[in-house]
C-alpha atoms as a PDB file:
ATOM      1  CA  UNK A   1       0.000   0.000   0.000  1.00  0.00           C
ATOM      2  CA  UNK A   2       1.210   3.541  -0.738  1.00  0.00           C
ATOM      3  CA  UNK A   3       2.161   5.752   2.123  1.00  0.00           C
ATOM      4  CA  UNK A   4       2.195   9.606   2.181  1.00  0.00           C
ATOM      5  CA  UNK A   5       4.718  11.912   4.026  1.00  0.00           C
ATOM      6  CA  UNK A   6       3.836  14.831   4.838  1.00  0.00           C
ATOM      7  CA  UNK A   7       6.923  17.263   5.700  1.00  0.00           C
ATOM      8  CA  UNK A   8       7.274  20.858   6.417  1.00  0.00           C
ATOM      9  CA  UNK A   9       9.480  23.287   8.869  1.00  0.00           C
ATOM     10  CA  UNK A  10      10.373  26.383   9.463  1.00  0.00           C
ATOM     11  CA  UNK A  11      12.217  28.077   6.617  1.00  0.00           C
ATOM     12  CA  UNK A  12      14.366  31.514   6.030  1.00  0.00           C
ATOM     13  CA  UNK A  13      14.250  31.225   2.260  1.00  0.00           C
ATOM     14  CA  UNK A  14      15.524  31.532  -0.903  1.00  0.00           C
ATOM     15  CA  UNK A  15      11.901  31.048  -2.423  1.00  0.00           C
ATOM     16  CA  UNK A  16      10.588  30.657  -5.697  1.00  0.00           C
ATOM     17  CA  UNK A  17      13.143  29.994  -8.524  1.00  0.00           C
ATOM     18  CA  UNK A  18      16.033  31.355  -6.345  1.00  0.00           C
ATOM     19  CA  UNK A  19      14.755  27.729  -4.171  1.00  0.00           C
ATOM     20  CA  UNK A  20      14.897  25.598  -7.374  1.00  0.00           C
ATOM     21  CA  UNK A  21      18.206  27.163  -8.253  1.00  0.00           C
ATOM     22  CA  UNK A  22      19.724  26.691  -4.839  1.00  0.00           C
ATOM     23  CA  UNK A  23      18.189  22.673  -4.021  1.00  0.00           C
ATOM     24  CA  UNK A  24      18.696  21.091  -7.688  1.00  0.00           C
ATOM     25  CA  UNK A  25      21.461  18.861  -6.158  1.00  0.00           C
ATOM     26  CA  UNK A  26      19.414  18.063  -2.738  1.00  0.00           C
ATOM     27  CA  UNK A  27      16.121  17.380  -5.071  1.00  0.00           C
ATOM     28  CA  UNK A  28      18.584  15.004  -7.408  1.00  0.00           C
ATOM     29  CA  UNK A  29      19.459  13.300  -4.260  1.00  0.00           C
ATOM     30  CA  UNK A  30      15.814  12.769  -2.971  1.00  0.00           C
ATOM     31  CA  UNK A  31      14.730  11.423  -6.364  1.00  0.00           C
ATOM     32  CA  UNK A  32      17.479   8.509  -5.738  1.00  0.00           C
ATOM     33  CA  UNK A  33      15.639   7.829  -2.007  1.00  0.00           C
ATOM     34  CA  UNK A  34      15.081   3.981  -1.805  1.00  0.00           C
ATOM     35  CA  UNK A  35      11.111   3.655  -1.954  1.00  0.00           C
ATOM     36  CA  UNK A  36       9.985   6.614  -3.270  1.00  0.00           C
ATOM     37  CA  UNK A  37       7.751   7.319  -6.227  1.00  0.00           C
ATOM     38  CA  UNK A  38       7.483  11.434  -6.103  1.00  0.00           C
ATOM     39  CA  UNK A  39       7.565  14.222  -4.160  1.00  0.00           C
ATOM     40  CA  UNK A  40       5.830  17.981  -4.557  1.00  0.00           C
ATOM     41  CA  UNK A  41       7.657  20.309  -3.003  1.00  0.00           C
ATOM     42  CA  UNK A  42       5.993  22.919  -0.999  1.00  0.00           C
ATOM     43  CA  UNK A  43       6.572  26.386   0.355  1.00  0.00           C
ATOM     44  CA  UNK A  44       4.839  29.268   1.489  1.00  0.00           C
ATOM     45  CA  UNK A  45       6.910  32.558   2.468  1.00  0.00           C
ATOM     46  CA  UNK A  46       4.269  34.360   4.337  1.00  0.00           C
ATOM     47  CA  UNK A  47       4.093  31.987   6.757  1.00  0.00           C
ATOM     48  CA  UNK A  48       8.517  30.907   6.470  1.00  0.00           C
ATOM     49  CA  UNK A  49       7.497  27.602   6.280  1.00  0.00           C
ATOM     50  CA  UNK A  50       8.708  24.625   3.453  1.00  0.00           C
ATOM     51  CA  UNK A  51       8.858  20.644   3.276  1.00  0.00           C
ATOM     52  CA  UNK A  52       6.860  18.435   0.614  1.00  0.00           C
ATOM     53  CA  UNK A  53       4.845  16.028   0.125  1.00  0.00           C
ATOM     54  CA  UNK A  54       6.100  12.528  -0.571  1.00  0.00           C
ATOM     55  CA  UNK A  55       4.773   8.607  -1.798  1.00  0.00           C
ATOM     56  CA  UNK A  56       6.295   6.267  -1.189  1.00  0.00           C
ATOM     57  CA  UNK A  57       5.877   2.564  -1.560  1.00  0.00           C
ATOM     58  CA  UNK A  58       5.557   1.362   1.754  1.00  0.00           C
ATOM     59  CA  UNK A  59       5.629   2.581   5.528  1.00  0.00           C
ATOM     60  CA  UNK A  60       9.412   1.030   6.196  1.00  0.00           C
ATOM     61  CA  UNK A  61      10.655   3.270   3.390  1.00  0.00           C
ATOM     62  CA  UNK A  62       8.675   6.659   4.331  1.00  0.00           C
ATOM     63  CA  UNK A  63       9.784   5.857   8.204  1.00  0.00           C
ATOM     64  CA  UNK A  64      13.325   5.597   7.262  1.00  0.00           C
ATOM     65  CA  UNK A  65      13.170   8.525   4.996  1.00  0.00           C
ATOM     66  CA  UNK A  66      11.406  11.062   7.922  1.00  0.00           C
ATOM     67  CA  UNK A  67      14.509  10.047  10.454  1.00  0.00           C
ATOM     68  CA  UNK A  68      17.347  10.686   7.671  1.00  0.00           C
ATOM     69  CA  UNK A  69      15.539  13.766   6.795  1.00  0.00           C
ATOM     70  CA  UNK A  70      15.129  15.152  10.401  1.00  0.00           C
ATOM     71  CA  UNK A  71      18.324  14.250  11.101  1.00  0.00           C
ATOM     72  CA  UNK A  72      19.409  16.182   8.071  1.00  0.00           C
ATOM     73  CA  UNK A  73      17.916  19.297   8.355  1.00  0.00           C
ATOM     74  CA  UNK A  74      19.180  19.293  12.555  1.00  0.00           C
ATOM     75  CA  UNK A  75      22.650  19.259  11.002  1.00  0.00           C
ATOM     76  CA  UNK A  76      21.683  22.235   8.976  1.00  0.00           C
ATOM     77  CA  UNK A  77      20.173  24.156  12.412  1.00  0.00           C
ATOM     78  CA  UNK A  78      16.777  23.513  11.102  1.00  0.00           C
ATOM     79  CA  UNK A  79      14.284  22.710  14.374  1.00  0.00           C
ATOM     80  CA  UNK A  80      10.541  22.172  14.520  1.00  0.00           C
ATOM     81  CA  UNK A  81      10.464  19.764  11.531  1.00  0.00           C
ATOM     82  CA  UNK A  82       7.060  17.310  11.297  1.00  0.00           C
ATOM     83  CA  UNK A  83       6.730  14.658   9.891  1.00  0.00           C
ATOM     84  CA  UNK A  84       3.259  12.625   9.634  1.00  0.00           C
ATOM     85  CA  UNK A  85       2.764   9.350   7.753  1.00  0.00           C
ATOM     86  CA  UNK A  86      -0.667   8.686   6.045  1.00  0.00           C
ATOM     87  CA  UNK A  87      -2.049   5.418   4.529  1.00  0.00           C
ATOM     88  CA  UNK A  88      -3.365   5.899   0.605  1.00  0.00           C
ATOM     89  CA  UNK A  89      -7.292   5.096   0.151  1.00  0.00           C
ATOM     90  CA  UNK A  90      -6.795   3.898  -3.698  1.00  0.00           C
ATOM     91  CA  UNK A  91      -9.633   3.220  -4.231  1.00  0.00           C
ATOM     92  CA  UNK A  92     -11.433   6.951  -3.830  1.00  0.00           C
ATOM     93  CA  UNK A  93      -8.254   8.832  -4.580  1.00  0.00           C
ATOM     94  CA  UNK A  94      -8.468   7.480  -8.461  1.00  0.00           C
ATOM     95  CA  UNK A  95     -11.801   8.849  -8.307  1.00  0.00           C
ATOM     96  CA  UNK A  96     -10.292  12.142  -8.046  1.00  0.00           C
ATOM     97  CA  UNK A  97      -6.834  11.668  -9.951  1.00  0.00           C
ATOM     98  CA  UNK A  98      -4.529  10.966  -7.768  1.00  0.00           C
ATOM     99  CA  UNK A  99      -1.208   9.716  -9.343  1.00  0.00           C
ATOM    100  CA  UNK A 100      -1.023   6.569  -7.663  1.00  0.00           C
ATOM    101  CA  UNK A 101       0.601   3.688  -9.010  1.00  0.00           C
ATOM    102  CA  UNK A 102      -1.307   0.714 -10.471  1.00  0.00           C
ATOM    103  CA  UNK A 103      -2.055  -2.213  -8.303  1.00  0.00           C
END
C-alpha cells in the first residue's frame, strides 16, 4: 500500500526559482531515495514555512526517509520539523486523480 509523508518546517528562504536554483542537487538526491515514487515540493513565504509532500511505496521506506531527513535538516540548524505518515485510500483517490501507481 502507498504511504504519504507529509513534511514541512520552518524556513528563512531563498523562495521561488532562487529555491529551485539553490536545491537542484538536494532534489537530485531525494529522487534517488530507496522507496519513493514522487515528491511535490511545498513552500509558502508568508508563513517561512517549506517541506513536501512525498509517496512512497511502503511505511518502512517513508519511516526511514522522515529520520534521515530530520536528522538532516538538525545538522543544517533547522528545528521544529514534522513529519506525519498517512495510509493511501486507492480506491477513492483514483476517483479524483490521484497519481497513484497501479495495483
Amino acid at each position: 500500500m502507498a504511504v504519504l509523508l507529509q513534511v514541512d518546517f520552518p524556513f528563512e528562504g531563498p523562495w521561488g526559482d532562487a529555491m529551485s536554483a539553490s536545491m537542484r542537487e538536494l532534489a537530485a538526491s531525494i529522487a534517488q531515495e530507496p522507496g519513493l515514487l514522487w515528491k511535490i515540493w511545498t513552500e509558502n513565504a508568508e508563513t517561512g514555512r517549506t517541506g513536501g509532500i512525498y509517496l512512497f511505496t511502503d511505511h518502512a521506506h517513508a519511516r526511514s526517509y522522515l529520520e534521515m531527513h530530520t536528522r538532516r535538516l538538525e545538522s543544517f540548524g533547522v528545528r521544529g520539523v514534522q513529519g506525519q505518515l498517512f495510509d493511501v485510500n486507492a480506491e477513492l483517490s483514483a476517483i479524483d486523480r490521484a497519481p497513484l501507481p497501479a495495483g
